[in-house]
C-alpha atoms as a PDB file:
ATOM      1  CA  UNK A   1      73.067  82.142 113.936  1.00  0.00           C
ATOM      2  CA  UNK A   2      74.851  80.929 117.336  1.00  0.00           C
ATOM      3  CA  UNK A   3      74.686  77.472 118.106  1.00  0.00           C
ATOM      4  CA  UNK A   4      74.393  76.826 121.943  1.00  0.00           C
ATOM      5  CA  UNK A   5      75.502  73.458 123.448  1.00  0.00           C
ATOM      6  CA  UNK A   6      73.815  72.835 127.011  1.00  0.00           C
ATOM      7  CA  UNK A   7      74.760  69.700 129.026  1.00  0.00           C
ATOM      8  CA  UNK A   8      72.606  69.428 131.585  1.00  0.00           C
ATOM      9  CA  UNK A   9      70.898  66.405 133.214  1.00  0.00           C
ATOM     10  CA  UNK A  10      68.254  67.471 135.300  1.00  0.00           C
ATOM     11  CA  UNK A  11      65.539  67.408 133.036  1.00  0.00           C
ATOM     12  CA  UNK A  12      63.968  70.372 134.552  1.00  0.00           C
ATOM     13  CA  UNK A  13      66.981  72.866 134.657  1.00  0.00           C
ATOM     14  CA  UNK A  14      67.391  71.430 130.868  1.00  0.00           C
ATOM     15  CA  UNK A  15      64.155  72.544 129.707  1.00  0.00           C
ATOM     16  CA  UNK A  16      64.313  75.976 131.872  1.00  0.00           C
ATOM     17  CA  UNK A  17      67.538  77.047 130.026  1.00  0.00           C
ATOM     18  CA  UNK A  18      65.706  75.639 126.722  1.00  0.00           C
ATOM     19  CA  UNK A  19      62.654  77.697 127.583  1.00  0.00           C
ATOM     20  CA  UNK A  20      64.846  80.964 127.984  1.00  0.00           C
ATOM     21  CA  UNK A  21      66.832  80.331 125.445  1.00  0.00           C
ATOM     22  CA  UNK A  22      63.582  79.844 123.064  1.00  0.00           C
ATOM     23  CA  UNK A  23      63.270  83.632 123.091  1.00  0.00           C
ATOM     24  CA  UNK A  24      66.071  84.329 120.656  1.00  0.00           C
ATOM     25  CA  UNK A  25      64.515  82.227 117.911  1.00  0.00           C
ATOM     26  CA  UNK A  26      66.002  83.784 115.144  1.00  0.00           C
ATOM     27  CA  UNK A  27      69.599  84.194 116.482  1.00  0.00           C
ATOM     28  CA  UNK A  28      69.782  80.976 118.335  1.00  0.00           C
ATOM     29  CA  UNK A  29      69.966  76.848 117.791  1.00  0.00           C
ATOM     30  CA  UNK A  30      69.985  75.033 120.723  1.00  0.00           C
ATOM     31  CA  UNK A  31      71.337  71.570 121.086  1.00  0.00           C
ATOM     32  CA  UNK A  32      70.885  69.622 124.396  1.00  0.00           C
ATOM     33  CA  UNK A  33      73.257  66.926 125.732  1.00  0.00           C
ATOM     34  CA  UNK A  34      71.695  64.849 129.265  1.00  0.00           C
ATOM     35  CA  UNK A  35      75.450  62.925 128.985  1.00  0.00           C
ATOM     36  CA  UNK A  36      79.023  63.903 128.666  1.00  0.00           C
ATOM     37  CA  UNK A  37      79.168  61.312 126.164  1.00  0.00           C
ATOM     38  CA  UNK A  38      75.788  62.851 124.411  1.00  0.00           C
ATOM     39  CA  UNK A  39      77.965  66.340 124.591  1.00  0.00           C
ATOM     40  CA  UNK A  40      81.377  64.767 123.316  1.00  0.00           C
ATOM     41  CA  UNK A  41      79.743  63.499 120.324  1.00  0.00           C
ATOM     42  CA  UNK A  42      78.019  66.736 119.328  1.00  0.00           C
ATOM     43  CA  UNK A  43      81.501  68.974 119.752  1.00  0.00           C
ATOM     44  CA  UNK A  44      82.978  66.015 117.225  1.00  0.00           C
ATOM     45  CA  UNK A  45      80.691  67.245 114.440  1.00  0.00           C
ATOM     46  CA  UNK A  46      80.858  69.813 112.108  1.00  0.00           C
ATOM     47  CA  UNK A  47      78.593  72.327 114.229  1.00  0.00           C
ATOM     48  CA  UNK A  48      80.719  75.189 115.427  1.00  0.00           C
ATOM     49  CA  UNK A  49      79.566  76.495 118.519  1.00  0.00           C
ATOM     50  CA  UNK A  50      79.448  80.097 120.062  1.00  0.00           C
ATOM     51  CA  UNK A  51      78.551  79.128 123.693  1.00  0.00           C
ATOM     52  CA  UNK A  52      78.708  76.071 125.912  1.00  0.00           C
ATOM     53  CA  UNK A  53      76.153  76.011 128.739  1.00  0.00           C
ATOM     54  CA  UNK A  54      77.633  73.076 131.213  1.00  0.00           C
ATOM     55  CA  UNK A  55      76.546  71.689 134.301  1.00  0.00           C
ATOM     56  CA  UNK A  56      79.241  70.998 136.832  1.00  0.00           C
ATOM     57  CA  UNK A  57      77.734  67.815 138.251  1.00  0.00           C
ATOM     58  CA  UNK A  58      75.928  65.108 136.081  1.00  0.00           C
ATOM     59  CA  UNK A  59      75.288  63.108 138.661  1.00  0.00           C
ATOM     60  CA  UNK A  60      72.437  64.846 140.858  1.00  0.00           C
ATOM     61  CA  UNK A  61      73.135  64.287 144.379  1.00  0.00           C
ATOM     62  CA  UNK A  62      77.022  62.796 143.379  1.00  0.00           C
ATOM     63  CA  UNK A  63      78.981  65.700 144.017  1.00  0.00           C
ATOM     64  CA  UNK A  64      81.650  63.529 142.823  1.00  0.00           C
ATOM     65  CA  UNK A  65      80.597  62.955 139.291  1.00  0.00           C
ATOM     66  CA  UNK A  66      82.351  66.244 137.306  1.00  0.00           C
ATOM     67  CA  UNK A  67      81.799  65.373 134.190  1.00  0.00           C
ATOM     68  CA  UNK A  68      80.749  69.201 132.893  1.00  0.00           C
ATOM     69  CA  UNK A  69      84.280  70.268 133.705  1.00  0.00           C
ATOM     70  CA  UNK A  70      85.567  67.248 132.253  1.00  0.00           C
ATOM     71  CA  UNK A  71      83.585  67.900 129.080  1.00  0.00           C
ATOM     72  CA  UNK A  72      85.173  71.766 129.308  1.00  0.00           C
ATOM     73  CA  UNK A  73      88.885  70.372 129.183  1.00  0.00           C
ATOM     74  CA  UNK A  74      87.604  68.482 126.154  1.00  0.00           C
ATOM     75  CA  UNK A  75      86.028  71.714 124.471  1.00  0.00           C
ATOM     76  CA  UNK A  76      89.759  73.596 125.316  1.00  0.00           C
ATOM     77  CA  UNK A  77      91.265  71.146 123.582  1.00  0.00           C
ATOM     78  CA  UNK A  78      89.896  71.780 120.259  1.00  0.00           C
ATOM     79  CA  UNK A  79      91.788  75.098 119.037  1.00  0.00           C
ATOM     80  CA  UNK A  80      88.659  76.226 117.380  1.00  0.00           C
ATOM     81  CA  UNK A  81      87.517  76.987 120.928  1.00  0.00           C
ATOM     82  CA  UNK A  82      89.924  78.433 122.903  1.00  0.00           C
ATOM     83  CA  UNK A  83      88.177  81.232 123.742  1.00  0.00           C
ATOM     84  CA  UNK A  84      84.617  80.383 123.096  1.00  0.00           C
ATOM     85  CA  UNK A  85      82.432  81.294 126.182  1.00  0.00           C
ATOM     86  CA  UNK A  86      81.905  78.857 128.430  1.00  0.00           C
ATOM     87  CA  UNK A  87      79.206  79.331 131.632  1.00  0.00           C
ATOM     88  CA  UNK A  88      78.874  76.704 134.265  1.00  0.00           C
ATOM     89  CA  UNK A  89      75.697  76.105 135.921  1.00  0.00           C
ATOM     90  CA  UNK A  90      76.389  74.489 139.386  1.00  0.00           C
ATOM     91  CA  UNK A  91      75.563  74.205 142.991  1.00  0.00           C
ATOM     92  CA  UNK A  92      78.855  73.459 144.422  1.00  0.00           C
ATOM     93  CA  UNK A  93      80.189  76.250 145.352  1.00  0.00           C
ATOM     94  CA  UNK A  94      84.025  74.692 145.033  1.00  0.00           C
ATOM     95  CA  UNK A  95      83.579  73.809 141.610  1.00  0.00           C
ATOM     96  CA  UNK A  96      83.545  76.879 139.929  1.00  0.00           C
ATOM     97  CA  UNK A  97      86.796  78.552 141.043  1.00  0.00           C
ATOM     98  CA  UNK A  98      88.297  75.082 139.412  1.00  0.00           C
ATOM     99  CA  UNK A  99      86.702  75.853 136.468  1.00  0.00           C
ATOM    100  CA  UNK A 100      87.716  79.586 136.298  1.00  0.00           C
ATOM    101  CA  UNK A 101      90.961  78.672 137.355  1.00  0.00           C
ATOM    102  CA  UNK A 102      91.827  75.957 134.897  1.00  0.00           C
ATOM    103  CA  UNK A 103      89.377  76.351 132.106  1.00  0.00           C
ATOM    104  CA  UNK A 104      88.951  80.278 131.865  1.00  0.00           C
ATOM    105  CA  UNK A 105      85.632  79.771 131.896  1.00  0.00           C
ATOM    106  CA  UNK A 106      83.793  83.203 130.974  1.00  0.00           C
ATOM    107  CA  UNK A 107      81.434  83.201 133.785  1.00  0.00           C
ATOM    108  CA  UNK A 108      79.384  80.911 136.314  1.00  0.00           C
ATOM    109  CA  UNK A 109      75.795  80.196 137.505  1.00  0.00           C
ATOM    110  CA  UNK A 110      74.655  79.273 140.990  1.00  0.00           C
ATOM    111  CA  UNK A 111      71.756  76.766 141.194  1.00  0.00           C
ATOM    112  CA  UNK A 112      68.600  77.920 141.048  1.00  0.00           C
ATOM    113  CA  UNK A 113      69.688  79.936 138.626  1.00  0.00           C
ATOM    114  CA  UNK A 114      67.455  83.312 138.164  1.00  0.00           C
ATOM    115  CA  UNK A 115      66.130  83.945 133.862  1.00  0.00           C
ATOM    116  CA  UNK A 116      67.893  87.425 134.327  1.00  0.00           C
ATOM    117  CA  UNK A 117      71.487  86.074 134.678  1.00  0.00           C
ATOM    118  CA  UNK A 118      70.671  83.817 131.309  1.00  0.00           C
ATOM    119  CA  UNK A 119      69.734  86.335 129.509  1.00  0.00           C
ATOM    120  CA  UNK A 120      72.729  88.526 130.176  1.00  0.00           C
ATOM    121  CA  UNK A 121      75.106  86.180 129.525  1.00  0.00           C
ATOM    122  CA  UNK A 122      73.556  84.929 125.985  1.00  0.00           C
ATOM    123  CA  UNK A 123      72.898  88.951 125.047  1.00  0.00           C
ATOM    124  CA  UNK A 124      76.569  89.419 125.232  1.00  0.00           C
ATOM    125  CA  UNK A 125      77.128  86.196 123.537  1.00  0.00           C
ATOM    126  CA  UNK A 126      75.163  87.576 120.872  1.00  0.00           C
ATOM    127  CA  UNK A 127      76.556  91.014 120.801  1.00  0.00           C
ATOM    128  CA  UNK A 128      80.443  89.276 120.426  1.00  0.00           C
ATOM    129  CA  UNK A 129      79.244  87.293 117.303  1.00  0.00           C
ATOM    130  CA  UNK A 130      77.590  90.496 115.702  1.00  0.00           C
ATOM    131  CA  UNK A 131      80.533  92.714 116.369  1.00  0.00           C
ATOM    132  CA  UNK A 132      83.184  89.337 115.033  1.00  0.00           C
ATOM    133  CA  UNK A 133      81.066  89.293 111.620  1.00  0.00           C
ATOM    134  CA  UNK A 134      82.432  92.585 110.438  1.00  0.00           C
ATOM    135  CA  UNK A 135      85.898  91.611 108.638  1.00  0.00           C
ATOM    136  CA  UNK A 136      88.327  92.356 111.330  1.00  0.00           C
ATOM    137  CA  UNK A 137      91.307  94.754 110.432  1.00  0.00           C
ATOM    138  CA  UNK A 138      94.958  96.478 111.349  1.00  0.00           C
ATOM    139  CA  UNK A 139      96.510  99.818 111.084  1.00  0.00           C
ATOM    140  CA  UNK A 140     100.262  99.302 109.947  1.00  0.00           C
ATOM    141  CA  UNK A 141     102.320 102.360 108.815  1.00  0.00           C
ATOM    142  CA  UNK A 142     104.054 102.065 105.644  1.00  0.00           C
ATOM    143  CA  UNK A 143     106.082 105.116 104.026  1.00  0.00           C
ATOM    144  CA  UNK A 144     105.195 107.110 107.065  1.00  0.00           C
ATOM    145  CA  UNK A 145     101.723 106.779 105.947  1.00  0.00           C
ATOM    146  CA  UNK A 146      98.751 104.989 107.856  1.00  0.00           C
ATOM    147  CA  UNK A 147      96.624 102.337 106.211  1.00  0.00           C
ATOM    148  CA  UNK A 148      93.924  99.423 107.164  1.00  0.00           C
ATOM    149  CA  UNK A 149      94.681  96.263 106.266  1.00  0.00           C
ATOM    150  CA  UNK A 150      92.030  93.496 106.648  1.00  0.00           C
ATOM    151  CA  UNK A 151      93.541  90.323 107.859  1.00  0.00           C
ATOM    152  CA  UNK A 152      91.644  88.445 105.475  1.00  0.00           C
ATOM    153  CA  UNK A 153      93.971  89.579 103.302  1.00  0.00           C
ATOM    154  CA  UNK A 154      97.380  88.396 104.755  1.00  0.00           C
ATOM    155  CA  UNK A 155      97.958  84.877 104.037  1.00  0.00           C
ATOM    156  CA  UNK A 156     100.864  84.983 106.262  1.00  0.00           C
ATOM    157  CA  UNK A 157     103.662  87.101 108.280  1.00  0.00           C
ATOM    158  CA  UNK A 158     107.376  87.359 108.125  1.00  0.00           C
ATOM    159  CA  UNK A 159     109.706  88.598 110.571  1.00  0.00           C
ATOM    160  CA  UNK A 160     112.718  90.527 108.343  1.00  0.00           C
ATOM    161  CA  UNK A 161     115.136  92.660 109.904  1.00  0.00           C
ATOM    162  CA  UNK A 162     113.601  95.586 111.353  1.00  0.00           C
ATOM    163  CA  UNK A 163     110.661  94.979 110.911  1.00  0.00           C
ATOM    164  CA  UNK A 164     107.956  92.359 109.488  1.00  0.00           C
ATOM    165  CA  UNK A 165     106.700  91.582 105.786  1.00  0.00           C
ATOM    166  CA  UNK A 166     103.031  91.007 105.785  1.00  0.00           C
ATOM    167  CA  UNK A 167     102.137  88.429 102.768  1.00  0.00           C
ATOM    168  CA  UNK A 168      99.217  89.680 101.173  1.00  0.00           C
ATOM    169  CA  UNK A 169      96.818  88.077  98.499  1.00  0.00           C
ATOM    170  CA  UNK A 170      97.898  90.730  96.336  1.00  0.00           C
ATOM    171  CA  UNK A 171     101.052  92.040  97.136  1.00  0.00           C
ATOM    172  CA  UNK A 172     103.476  92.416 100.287  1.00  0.00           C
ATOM    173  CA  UNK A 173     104.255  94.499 102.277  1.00  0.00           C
ATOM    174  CA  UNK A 174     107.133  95.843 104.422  1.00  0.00           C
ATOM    175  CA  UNK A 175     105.951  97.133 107.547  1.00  0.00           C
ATOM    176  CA  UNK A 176     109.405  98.730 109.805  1.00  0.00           C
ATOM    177  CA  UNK A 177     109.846  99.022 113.760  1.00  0.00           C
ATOM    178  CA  UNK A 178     107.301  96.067 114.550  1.00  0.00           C
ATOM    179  CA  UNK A 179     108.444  92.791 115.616  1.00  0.00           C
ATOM    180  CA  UNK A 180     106.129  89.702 115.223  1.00  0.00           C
ATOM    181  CA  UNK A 181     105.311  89.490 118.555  1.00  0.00           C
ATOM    182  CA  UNK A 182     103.963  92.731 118.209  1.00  0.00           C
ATOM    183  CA  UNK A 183     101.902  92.351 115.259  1.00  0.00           C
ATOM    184  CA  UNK A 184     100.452  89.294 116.757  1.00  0.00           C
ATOM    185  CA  UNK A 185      99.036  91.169 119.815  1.00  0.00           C
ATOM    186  CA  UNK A 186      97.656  93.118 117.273  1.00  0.00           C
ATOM    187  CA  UNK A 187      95.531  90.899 115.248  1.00  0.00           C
ATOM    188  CA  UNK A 188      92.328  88.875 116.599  1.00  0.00           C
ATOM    189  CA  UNK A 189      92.878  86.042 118.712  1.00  0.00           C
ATOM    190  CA  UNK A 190      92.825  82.338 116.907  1.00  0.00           C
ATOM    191  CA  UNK A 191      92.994  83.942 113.444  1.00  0.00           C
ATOM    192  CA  UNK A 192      96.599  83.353 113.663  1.00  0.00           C
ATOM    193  CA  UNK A 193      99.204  81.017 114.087  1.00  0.00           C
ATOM    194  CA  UNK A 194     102.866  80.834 115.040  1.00  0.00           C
ATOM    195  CA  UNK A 195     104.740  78.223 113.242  1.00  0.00           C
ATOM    196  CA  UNK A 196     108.497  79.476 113.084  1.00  0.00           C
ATOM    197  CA  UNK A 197     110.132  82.320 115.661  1.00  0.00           C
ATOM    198  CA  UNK A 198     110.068  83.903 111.748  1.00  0.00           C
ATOM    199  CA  UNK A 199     106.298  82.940 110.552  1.00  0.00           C
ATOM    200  CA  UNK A 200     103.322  83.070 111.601  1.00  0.00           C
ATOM    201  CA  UNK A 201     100.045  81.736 109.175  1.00  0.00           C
ATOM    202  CA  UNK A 202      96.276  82.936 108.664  1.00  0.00           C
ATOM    203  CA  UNK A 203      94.264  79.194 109.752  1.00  0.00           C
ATOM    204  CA  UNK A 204      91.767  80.227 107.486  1.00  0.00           C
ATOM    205  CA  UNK A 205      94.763  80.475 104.492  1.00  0.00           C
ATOM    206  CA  UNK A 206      96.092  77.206 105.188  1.00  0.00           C
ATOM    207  CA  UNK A 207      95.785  74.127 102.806  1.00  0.00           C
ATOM    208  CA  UNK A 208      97.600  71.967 104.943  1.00  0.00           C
ATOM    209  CA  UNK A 209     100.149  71.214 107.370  1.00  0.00           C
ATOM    210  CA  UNK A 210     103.409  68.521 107.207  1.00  0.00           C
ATOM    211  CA  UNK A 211     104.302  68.051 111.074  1.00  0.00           C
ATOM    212  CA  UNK A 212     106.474  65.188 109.332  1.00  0.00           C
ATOM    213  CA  UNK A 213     108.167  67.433 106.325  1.00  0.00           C
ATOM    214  CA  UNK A 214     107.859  70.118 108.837  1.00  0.00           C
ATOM    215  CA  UNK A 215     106.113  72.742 106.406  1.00  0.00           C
ATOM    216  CA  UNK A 216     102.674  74.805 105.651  1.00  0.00           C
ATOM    217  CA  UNK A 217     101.051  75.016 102.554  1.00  0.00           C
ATOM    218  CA  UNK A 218      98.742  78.007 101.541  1.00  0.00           C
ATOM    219  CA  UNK A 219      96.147  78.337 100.157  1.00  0.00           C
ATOM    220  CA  UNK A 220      96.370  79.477  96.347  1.00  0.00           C
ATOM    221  CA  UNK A 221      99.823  80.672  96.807  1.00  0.00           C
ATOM    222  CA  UNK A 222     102.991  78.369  95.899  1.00  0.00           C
ATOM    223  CA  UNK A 223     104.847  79.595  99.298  1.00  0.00           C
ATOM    224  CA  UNK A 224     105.261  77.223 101.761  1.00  0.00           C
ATOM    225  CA  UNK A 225     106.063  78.438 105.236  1.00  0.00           C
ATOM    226  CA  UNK A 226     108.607  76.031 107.301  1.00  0.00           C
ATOM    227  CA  UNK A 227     107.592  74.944 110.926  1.00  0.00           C
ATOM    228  CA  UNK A 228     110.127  75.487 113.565  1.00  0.00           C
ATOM    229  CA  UNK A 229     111.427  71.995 115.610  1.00  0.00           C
ATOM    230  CA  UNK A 230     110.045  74.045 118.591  1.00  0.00           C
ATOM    231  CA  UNK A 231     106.774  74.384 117.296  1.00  0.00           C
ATOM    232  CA  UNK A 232     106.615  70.971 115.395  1.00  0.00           C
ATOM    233  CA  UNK A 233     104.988  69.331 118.727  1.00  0.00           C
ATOM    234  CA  UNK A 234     102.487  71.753 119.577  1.00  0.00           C
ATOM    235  CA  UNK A 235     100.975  72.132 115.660  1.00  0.00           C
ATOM    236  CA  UNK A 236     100.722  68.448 115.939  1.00  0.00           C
ATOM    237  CA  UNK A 237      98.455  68.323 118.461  1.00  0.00           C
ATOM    238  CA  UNK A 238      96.233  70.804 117.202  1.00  0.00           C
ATOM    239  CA  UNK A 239      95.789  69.584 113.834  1.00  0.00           C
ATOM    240  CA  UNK A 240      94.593  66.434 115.309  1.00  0.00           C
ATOM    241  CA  UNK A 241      92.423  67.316 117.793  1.00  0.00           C
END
């Protein structure tokens, strides 16, 4: 199931996008926002979204009034959705170079805005999510010999010399001739974080994070990985939100 956000104040765009988006009952919930403060308080809760639908302007003929690009700086802002699409509906032709620009915004929509280009955009939407639900994976060489490794399974990564030492729920493992940076390139994007120029964490294996002790705990593991002064600042932030 993918949760759709749409802000959108003109009642009859709203219930157009509503109206297309109807035909993906199954696979789709759709929450509508007329406000960016109806929006805000919707991406506070514990929905998690798979694609924000925003108009540009909220305020009709104000060309002034931005407040769906204001509302996509607040969605960017929330680590969770870094890379979650999000399509801009707008008839200013300005705006949406901003938006690509600043936001990475995954695509745009000119006003009136034609079903077809809808449904592409949530079909591929759709598509993304199916393909994410199958447990992602790696191919690391160990002993000269090739093996998948599902990154469910690493609860976090260690840089060692020459090479890195993946911490597995099981066991770990010494992979040679691969630096972190590397490895990190390798793995999907958001699953994992850098916390140290030496560690880097699964999110979804952390208990919790010390900014002030300057240490991660994991999950059902006594290991605690340190956070480097470098990276103190920017774990901060995203761990409040």
């Amino acid at each position: 199931m993918t949760h759709v956000l749409i802000l959108e104040d003109n009642k009859a765009s709203m219930e157009a996008l509503e109206q297309i988006l109807m035909e993906y009952p199954k696979d789709i919930c759709v929450h509508a926002a007329s406000s960016y403060e109806e929006a805000k308080a919707l991406l506070h809760t514990d929905i998690r979204f798979g694609l924000f639908l925003l108009d540009v302007n909220l305020g009709g003929a104000d060309r002034s009034d931005i407040g769906g690009v204001l509302f996509a700086r607040e969605i960017r802002e929330q680590f969770r959705y870094a890379f979650t699409p999000v399509v801009m509906v707008t008839s200013v032709g300005a705006m949406e170079m901003q938006a690509y620009r600043e936001l990475h915004c995954y695509l745009y929509i000119m006003k009136p805005f034609q079903p077809e280009q809808v449904k592409e955009v949530v079909t591929k939407v759709l598509e993304k999510e199916k393909q994410e639900e199958e447990p992602p994976s790696i191919v690391v060489k160990r002993d000269g010999v090739n093996y998948q490794v599902r990154c469910d399974d690493i609860c976090y990564i260690e840089a060692i010399p020459r090479g890195v030492r993946l911490h597995l729920k099981e066991e770990n493992w010494n992979v040679p001739y691969m630096t972190l940076k590397q490895l990190l390139l390798k793995l999907p994007d958001g699953m994992f974080l850098q916390c140290h120029r030496m560690f880097a964490v699964n999110r979804r294996e952390v208990e919790y994070y010390d900014t002030v002790n300057r240490i991660v705990k994991m999950k059902n593991c006594t290991d605690v990985v340190e956070i480097g002064v470098t990276y103190k600042a920017e774990i901060g932030r995203l761990v409040n939100g």
